[in-house]
N, C-alpha and C. Protein backbone atom coordinates (compact mmCIF):
# COMPACT_ATOMS: atom_id res chain seq x y z
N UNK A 1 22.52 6.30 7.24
CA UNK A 1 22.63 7.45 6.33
C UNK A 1 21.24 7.87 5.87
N UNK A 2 21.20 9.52 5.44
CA UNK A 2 19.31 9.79 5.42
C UNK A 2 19.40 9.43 4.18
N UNK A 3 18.07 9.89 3.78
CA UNK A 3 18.06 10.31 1.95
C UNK A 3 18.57 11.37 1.03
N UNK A 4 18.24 12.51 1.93
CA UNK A 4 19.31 13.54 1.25
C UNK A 4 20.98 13.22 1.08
N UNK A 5 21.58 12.64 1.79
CA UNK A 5 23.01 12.15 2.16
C UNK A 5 23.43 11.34 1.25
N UNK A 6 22.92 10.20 1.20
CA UNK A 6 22.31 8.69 0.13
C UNK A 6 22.48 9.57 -1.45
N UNK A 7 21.55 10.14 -1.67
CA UNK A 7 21.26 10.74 -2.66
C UNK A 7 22.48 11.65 -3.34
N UNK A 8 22.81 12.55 -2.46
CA UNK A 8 24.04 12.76 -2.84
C UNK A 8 25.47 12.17 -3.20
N UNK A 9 25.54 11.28 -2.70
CA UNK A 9 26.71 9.84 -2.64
C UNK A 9 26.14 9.44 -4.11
N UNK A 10 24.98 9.08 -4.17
CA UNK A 10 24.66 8.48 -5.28
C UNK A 10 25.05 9.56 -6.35
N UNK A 11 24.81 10.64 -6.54
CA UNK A 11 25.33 12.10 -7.54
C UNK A 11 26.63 11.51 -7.78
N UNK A 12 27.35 11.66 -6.84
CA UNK A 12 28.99 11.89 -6.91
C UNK A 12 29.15 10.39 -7.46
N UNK A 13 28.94 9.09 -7.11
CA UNK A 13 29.34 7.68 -7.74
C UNK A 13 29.23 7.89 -9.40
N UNK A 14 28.16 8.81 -9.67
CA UNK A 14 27.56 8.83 -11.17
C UNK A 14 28.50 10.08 -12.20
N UNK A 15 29.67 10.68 -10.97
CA UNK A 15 30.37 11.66 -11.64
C UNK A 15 29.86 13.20 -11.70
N UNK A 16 28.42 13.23 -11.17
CA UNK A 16 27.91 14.43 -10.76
C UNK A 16 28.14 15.54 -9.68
N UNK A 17 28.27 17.07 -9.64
CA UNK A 17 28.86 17.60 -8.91
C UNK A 17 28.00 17.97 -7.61
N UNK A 18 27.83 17.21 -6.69
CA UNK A 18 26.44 17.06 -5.72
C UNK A 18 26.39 18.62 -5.42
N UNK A 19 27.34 19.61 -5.35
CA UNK A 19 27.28 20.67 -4.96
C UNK A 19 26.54 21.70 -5.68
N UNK A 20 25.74 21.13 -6.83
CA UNK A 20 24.88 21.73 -7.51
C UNK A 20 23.63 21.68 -6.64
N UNK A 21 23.51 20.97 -5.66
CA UNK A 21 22.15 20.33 -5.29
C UNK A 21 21.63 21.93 -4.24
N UNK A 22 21.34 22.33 -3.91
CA UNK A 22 20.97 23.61 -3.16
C UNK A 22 20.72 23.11 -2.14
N UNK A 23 20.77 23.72 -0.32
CA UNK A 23 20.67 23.02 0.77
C UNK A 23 18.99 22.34 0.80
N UNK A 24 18.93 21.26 1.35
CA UNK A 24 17.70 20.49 1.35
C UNK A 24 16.78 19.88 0.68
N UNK A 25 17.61 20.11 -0.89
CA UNK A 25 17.71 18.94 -2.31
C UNK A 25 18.02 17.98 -2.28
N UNK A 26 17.03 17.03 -3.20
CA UNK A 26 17.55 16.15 -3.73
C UNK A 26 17.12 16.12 -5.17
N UNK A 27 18.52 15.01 -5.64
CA UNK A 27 18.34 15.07 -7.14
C UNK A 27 17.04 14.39 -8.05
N UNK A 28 16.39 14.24 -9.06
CA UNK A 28 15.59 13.63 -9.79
C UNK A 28 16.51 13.58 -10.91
N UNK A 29 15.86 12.60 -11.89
CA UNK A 29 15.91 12.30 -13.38
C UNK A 29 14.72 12.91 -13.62
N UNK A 30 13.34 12.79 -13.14
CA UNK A 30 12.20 12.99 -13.18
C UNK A 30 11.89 14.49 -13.44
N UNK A 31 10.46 14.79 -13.82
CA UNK A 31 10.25 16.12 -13.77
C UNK A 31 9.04 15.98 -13.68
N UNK A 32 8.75 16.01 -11.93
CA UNK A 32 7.66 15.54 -11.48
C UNK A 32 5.92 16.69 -11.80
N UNK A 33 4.58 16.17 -12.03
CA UNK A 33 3.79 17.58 -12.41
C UNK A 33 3.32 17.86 -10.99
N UNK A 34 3.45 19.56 -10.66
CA UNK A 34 2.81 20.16 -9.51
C UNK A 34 1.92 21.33 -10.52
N UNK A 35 1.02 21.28 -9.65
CA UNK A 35 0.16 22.64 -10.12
C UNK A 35 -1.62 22.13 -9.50
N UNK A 36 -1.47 24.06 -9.62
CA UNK A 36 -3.05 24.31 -8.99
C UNK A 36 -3.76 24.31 -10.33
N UNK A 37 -5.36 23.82 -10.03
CA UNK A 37 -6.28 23.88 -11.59
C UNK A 37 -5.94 22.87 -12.52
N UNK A 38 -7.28 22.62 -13.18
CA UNK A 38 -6.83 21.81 -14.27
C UNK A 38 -5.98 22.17 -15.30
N UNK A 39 -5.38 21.56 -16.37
CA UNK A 39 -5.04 21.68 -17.50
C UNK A 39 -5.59 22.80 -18.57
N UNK A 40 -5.44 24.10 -19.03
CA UNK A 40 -6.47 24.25 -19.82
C UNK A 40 -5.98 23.80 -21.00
N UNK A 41 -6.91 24.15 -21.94
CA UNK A 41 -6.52 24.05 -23.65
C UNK A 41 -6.77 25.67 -24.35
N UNK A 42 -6.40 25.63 -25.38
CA UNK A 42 -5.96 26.42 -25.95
C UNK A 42 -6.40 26.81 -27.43
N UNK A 43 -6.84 27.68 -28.07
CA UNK A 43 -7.18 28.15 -29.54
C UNK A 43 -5.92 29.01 -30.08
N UNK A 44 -5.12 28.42 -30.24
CA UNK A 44 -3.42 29.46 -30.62
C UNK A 44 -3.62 30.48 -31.63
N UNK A 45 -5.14 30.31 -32.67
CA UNK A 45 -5.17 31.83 -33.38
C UNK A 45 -5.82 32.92 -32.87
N UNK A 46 -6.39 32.56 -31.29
CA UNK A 46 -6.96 33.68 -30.73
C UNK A 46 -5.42 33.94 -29.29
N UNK A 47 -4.89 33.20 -29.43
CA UNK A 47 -4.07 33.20 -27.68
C UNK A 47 -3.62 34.56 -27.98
N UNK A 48 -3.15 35.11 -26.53
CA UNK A 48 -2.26 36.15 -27.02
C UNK A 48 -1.45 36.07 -25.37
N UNK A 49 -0.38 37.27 -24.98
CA UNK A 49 0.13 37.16 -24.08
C UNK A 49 0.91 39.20 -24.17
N UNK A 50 0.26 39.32 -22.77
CA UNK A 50 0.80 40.67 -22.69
C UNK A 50 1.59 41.35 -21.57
N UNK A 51 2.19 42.50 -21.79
CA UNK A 51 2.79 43.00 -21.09
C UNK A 51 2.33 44.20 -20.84
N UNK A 52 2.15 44.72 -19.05
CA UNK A 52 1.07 45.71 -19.13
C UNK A 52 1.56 46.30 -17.56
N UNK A 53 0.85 47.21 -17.34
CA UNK A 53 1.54 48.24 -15.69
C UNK A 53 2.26 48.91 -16.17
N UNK A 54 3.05 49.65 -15.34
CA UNK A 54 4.14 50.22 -15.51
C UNK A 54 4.90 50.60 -16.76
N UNK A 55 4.85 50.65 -17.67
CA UNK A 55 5.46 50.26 -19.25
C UNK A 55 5.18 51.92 -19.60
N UNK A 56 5.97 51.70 -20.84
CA UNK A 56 5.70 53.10 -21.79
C UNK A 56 4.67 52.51 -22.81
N UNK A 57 4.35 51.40 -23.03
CA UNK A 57 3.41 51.05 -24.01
C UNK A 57 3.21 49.52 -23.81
N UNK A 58 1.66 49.60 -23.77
CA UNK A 58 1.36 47.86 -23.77
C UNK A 58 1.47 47.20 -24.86
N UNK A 59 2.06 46.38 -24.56
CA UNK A 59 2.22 45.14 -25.37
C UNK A 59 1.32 43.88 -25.43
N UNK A 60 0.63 43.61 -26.60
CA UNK A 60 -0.26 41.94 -26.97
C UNK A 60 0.37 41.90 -27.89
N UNK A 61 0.82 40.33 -27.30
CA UNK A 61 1.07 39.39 -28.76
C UNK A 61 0.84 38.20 -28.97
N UNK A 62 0.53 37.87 -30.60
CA UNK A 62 0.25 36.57 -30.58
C UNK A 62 1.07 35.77 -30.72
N UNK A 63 0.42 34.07 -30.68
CA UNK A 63 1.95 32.91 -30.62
C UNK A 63 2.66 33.63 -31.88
N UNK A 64 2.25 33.92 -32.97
CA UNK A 64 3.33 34.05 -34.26
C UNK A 64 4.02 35.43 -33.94
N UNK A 65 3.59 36.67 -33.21
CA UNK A 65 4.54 37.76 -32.95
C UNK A 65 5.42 37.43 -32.25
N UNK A 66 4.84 36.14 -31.14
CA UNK A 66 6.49 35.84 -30.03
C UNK A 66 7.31 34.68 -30.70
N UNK A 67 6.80 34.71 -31.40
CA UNK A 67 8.11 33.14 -32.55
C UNK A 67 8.90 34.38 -33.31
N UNK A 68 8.20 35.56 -33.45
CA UNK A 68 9.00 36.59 -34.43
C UNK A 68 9.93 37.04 -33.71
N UNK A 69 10.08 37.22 -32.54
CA UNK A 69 11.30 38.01 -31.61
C UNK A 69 12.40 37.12 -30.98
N UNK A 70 13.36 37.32 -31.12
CA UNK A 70 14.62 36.51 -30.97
C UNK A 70 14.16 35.43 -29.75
N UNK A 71 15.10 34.35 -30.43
CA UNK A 71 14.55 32.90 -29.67
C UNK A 71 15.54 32.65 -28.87
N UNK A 72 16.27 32.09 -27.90
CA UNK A 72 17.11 31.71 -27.40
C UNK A 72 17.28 30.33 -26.64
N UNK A 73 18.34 29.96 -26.58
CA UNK A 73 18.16 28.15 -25.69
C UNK A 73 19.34 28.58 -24.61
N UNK A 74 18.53 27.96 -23.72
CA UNK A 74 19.21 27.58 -22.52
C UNK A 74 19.24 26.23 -21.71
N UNK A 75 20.20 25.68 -21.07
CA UNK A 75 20.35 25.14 -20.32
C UNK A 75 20.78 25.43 -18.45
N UNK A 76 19.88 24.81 -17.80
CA UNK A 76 19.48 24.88 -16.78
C UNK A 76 19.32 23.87 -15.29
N UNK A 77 19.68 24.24 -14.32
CA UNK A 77 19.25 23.51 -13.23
C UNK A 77 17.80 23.68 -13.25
N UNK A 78 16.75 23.15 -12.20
CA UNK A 78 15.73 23.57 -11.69
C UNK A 78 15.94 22.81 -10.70
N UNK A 79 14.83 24.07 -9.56
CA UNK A 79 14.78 23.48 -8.51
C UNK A 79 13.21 23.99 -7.57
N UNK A 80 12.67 22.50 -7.39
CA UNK A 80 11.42 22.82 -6.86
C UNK A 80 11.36 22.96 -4.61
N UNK A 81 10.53 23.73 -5.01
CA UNK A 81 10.36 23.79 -3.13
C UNK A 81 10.02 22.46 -2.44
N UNK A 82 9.17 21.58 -3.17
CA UNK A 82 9.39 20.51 -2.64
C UNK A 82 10.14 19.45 -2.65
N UNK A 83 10.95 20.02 -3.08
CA UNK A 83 12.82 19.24 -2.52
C UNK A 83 13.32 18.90 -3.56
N UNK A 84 12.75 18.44 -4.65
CA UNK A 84 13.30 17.79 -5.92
C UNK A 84 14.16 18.91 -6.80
N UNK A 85 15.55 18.48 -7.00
CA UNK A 85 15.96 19.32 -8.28
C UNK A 85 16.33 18.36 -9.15
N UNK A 86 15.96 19.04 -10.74
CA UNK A 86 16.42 18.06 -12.26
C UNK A 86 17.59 18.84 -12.76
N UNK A 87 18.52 18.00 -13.26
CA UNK A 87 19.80 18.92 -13.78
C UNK A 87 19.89 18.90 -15.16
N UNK A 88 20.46 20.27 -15.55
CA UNK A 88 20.55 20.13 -17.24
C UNK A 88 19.42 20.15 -18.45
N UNK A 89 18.73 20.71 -17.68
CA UNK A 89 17.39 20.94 -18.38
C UNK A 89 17.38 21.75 -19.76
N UNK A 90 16.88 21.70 -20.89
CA UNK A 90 17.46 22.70 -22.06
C UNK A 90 15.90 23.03 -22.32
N UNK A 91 16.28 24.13 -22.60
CA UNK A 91 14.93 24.76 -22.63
C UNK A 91 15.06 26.11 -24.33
N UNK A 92 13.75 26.73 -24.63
CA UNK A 92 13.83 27.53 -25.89
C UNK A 92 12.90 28.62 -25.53
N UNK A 93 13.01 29.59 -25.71
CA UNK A 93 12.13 30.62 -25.46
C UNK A 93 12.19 32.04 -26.11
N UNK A 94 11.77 33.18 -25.56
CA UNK A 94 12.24 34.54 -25.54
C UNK A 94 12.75 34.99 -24.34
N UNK A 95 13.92 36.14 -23.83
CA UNK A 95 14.21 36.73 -22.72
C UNK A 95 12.88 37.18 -22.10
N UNK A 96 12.23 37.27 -20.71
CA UNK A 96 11.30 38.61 -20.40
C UNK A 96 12.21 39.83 -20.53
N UNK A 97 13.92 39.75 -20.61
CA UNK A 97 14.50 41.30 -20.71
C UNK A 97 13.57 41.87 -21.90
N UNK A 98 13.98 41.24 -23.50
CA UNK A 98 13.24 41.26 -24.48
C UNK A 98 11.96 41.80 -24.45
N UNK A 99 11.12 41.25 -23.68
CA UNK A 99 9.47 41.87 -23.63
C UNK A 99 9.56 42.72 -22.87
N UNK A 100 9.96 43.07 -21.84
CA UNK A 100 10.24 44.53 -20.93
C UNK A 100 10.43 45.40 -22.02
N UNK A 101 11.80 45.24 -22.64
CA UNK A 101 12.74 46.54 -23.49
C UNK A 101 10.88 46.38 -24.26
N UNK A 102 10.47 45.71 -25.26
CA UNK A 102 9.73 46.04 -26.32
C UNK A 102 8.75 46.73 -25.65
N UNK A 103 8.18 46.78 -24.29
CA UNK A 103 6.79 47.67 -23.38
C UNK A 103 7.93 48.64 -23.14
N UNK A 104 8.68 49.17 -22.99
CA UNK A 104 9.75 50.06 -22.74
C UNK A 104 9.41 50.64 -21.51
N UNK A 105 9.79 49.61 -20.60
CA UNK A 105 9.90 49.53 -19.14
C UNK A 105 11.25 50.60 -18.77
N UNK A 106 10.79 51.08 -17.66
CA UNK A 106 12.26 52.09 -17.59
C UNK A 106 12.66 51.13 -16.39
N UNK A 107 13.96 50.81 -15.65
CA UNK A 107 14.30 50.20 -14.67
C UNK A 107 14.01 51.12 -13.21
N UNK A 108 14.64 50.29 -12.31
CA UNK A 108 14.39 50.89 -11.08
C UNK A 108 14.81 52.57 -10.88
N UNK A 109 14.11 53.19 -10.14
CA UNK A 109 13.24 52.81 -9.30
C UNK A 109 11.80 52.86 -9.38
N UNK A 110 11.98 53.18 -11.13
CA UNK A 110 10.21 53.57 -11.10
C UNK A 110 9.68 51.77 -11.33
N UNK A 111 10.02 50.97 -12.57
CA UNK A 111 9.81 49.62 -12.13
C UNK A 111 10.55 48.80 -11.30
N UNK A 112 9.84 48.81 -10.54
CA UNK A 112 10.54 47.68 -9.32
C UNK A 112 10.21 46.04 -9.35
N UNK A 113 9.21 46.10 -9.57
CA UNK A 113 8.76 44.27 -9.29
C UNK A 113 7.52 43.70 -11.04
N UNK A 114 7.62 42.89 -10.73
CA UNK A 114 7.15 41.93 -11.82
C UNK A 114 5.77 41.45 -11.08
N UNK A 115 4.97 41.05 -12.34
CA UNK A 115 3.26 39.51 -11.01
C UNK A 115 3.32 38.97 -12.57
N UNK A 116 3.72 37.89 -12.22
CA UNK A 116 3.90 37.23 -13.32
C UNK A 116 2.09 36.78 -13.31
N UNK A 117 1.27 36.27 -14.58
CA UNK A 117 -0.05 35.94 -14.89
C UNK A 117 -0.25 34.88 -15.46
N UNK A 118 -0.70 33.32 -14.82
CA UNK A 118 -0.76 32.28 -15.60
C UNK A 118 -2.60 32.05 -15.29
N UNK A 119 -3.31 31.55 -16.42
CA UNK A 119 -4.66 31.22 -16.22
C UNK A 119 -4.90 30.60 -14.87
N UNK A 120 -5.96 30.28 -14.75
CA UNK A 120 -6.89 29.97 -13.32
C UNK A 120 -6.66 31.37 -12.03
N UNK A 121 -5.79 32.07 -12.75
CA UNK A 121 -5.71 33.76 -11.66
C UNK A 121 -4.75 33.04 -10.87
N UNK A 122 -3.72 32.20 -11.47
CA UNK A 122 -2.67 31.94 -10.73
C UNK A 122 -1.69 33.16 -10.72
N UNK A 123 -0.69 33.89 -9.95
CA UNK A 123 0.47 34.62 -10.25
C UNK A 123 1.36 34.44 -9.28
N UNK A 124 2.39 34.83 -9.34
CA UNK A 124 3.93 35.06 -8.79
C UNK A 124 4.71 36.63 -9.05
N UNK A 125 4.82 36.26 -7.87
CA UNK A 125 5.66 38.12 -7.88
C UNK A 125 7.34 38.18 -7.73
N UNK A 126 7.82 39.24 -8.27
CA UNK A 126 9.57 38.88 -8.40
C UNK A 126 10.04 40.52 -8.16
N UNK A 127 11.11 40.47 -7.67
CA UNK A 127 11.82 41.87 -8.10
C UNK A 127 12.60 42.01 -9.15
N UNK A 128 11.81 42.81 -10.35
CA UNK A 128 12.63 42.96 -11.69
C UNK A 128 13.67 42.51 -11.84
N UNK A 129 14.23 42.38 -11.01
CA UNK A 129 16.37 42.14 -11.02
C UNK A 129 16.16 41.06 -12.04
N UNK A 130 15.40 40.08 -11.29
CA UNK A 130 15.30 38.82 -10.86
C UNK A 130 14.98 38.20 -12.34
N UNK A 131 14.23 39.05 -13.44
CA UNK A 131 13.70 38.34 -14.67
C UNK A 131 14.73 39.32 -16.09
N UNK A 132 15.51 40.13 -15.64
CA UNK A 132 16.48 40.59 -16.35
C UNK A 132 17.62 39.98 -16.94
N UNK A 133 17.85 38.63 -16.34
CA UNK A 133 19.18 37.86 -16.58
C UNK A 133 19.11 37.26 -18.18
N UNK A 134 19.89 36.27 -18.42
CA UNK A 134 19.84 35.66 -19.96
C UNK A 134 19.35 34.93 -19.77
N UNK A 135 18.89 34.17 -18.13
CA UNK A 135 17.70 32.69 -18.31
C UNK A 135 16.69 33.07 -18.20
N UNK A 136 16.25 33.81 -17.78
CA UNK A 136 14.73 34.26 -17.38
C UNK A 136 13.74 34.52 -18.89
N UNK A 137 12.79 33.49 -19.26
CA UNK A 137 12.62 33.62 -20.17
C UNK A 137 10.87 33.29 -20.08
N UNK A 138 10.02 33.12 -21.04
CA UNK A 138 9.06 32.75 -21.35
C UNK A 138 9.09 31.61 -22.37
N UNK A 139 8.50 30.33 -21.79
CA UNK A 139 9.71 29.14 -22.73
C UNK A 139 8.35 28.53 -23.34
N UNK A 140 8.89 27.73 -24.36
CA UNK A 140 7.54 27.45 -25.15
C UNK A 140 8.05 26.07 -25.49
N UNK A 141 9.34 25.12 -25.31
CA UNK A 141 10.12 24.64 -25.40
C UNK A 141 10.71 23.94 -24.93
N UNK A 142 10.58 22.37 -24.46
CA UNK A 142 11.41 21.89 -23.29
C UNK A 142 12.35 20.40 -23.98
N UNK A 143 14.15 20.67 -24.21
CA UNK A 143 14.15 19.37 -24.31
C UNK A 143 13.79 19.25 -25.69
N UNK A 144 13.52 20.14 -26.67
CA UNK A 144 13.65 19.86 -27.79
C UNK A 144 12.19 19.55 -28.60
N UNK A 145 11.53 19.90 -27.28
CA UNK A 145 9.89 19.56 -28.15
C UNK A 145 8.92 20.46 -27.33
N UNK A 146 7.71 20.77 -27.93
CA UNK A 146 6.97 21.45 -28.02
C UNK A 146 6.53 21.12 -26.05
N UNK A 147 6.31 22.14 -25.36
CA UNK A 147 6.35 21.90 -23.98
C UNK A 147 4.57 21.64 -23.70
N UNK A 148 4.80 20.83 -22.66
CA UNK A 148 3.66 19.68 -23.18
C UNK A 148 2.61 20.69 -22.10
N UNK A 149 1.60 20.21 -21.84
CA UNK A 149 0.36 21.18 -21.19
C UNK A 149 0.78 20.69 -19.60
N UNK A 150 1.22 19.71 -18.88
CA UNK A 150 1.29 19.56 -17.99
C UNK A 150 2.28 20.07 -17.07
N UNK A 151 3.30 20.68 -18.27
CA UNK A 151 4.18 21.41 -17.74
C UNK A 151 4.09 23.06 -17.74
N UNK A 152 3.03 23.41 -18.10
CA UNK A 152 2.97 24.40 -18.41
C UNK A 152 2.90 24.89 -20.08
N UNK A 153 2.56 24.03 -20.61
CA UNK A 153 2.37 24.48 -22.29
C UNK A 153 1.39 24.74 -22.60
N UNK A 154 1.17 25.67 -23.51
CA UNK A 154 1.95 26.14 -24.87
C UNK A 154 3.04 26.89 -24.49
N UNK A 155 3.15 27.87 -23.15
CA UNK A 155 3.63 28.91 -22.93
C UNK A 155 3.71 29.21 -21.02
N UNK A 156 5.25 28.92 -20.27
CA UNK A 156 5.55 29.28 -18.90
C UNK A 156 6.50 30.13 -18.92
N UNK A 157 6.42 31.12 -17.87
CA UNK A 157 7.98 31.78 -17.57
C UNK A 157 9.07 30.56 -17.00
N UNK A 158 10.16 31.00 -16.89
CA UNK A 158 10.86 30.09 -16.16
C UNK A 158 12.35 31.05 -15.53
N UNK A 159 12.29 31.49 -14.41
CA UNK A 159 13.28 31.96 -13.61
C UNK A 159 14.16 31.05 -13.19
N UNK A 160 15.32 30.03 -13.53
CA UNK A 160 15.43 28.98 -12.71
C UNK A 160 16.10 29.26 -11.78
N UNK A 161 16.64 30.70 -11.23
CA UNK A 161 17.81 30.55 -10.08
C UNK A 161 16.80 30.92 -8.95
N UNK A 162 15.60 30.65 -9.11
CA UNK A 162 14.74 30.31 -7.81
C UNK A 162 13.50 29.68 -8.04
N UNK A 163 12.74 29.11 -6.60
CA UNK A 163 12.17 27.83 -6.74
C UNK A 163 11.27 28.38 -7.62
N UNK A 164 11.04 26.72 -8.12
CA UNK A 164 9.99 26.19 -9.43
C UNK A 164 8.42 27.26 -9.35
N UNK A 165 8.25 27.72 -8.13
CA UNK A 165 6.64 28.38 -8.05
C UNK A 165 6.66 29.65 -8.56
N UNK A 166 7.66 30.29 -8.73
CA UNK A 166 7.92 31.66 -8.92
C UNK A 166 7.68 31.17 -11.12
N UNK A 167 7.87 30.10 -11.45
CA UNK A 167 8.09 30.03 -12.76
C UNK A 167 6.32 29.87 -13.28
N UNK A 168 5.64 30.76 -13.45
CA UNK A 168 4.14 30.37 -13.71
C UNK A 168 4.04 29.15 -15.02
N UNK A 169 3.08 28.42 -14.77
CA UNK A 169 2.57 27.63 -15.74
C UNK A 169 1.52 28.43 -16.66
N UNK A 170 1.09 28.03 -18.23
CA UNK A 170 0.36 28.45 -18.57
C UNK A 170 0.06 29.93 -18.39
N UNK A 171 1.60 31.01 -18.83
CA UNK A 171 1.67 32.43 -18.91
C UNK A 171 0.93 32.91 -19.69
N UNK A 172 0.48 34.16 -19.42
CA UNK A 172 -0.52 34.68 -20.33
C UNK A 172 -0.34 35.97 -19.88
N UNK A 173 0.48 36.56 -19.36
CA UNK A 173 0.76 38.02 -18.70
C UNK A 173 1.91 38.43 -18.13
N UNK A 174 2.65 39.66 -18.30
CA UNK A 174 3.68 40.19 -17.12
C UNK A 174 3.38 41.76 -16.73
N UNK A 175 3.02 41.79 -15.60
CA UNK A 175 2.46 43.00 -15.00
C UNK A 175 3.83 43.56 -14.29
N UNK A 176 3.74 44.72 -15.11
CA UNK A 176 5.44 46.06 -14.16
C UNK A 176 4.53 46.48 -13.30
N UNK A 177 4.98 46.41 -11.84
CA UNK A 177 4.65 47.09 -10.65
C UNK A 177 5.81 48.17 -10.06
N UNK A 178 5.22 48.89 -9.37
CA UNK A 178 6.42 50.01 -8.73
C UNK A 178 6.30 49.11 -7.28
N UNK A 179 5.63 48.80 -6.79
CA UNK A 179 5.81 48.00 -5.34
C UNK A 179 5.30 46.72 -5.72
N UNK A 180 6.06 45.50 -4.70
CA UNK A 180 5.96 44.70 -4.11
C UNK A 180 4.28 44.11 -4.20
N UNK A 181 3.72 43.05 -4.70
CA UNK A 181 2.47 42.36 -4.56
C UNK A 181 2.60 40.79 -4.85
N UNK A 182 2.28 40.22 -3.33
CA UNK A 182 2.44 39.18 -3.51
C UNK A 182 1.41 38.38 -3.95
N UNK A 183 1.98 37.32 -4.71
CA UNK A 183 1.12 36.19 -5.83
C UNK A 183 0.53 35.05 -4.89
N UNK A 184 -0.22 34.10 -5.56
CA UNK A 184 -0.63 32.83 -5.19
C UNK A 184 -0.24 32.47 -3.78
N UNK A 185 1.00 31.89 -4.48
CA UNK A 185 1.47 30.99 -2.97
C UNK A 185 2.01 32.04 -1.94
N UNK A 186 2.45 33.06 -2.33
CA UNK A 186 2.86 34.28 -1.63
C UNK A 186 1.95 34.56 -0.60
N UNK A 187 0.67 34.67 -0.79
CA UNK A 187 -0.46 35.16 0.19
C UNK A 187 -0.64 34.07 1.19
N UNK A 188 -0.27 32.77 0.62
CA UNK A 188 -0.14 31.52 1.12
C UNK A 188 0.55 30.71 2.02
N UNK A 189 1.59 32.15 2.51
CA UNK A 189 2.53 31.97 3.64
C UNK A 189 4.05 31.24 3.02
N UNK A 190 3.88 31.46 1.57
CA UNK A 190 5.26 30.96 0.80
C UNK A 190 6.51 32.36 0.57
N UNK A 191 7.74 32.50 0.52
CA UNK A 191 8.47 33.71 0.70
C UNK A 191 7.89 34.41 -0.04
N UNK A 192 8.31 35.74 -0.16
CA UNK A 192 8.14 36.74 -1.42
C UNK A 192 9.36 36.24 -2.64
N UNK A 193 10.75 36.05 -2.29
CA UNK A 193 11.93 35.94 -3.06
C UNK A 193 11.96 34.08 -3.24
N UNK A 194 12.16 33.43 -2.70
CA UNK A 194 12.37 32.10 -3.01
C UNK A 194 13.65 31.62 -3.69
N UNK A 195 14.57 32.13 -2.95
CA UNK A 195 16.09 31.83 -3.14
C UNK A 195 16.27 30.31 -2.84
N UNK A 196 16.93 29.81 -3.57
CA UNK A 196 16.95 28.14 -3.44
C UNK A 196 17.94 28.02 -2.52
N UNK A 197 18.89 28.63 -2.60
CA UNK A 197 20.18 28.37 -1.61
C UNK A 197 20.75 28.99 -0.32
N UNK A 198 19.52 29.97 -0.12
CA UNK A 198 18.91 30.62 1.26
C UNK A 198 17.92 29.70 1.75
N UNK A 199 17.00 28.84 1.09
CA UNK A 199 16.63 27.93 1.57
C UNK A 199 14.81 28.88 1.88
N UNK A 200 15.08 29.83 0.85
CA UNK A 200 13.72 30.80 1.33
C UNK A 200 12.23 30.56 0.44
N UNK A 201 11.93 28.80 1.64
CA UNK A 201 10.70 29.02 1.23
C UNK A 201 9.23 29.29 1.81
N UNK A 202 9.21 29.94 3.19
CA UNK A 202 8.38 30.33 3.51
C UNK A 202 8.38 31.88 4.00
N UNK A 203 7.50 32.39 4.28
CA UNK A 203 7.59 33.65 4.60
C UNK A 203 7.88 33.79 6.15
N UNK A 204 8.51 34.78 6.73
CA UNK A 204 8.39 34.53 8.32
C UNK A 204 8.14 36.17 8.58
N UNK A 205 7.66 36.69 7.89
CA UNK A 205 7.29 38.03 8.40
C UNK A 205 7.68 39.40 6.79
């Protein structure tokens, strides 16, 4: 029997519904650290985080303007491209719907796509759809405590109904595009979309 197989058997003995696992998952307890660049640090009375492109009006705000706009918790799968998914993840944040409506983004077809902006000139690109839902958030929050720097703290997006790369660490931006621009790993021969259960993680054209 492989490991993916194993692994799953092991889900189901523990009462877990293996069919959460997306094709070519396996499960963790863990929440292993990936990322490009060091760690940075942070001065939280200068940070700010904006919303900019496409918009009827730019938006900066600081940590205390985004603690001012409705907070929300979620719970969550995640699932990373390199095979690992963690289940049940609870997380605290703001919607990006929320920061769109406040830049008063008009929807398609004039905004079409998202580049999400995390320091070191990391980004990720999405089609609006995609950061409109009730999970799609900017989380500050993991699990009940302040989200630690290795995960992306003070401040990550987190899309979870696709892989972990699309979720920037260390956000500091959301750019409205009318077309398509692909991010980081995107240029990098990684998909544009990164559907977990299409299994879409490389680009093939």
């Amino acid at each position: 029997m492989g490991f993916f197989e194993r692994n799953r058997k092991e889900l189901a003995a523990r009462g877990i519904d293996a069919s959460r696992l997306p094709p070519g998952q396996y499960h963790t307890d863990r929440f292993p650290v990936l990322h490009v660049g060091d760690v940075p640090r942070y001065d939280m009375a200068t940070w700010t985080f904006r919303v900019f492109g496409l918009v009827g009006r730019e938006v900066t705000l600081s940590w205390d303007e985004l603690f001012a706009m409705p907070q929300v918790d979620i719970v969550t799968d995640l699932h990373c491209v390199t095979k690992w998914s963690k289940f049940d993840t609870g997380w605290r944040g703001v919607r990006i719907a929320d920061l769109l409506a406040l830049a008063e983004v008009s929807p398609p077809p004039g905004a079409a796509f998202v580049r999400m902006h995390g320091d070191h000139g990391y980004t990720a690109n999405l089609p609006i759809a995609d950061v409109m839902g009730p999970h799609a958030l900017v989380a500050h929050t993991f699990d009940g405590v302040p989200l630690e720097p290795d995960h992306g703290g003070p401040l990550r997006t987190l899309v979870p109904h696709l892989y972990l790369w699309k979720s920037v660490k260390w956000a500091r931006a959301i750019e409205v595009l009318a077309a398509d621009e692909p991010g980081f790993w995107e240029q990098n021969g990684y998909h544009r979309r990164g559907d977990p259960w299409s299994e879409q993680r490389f680009w093939e054209g």
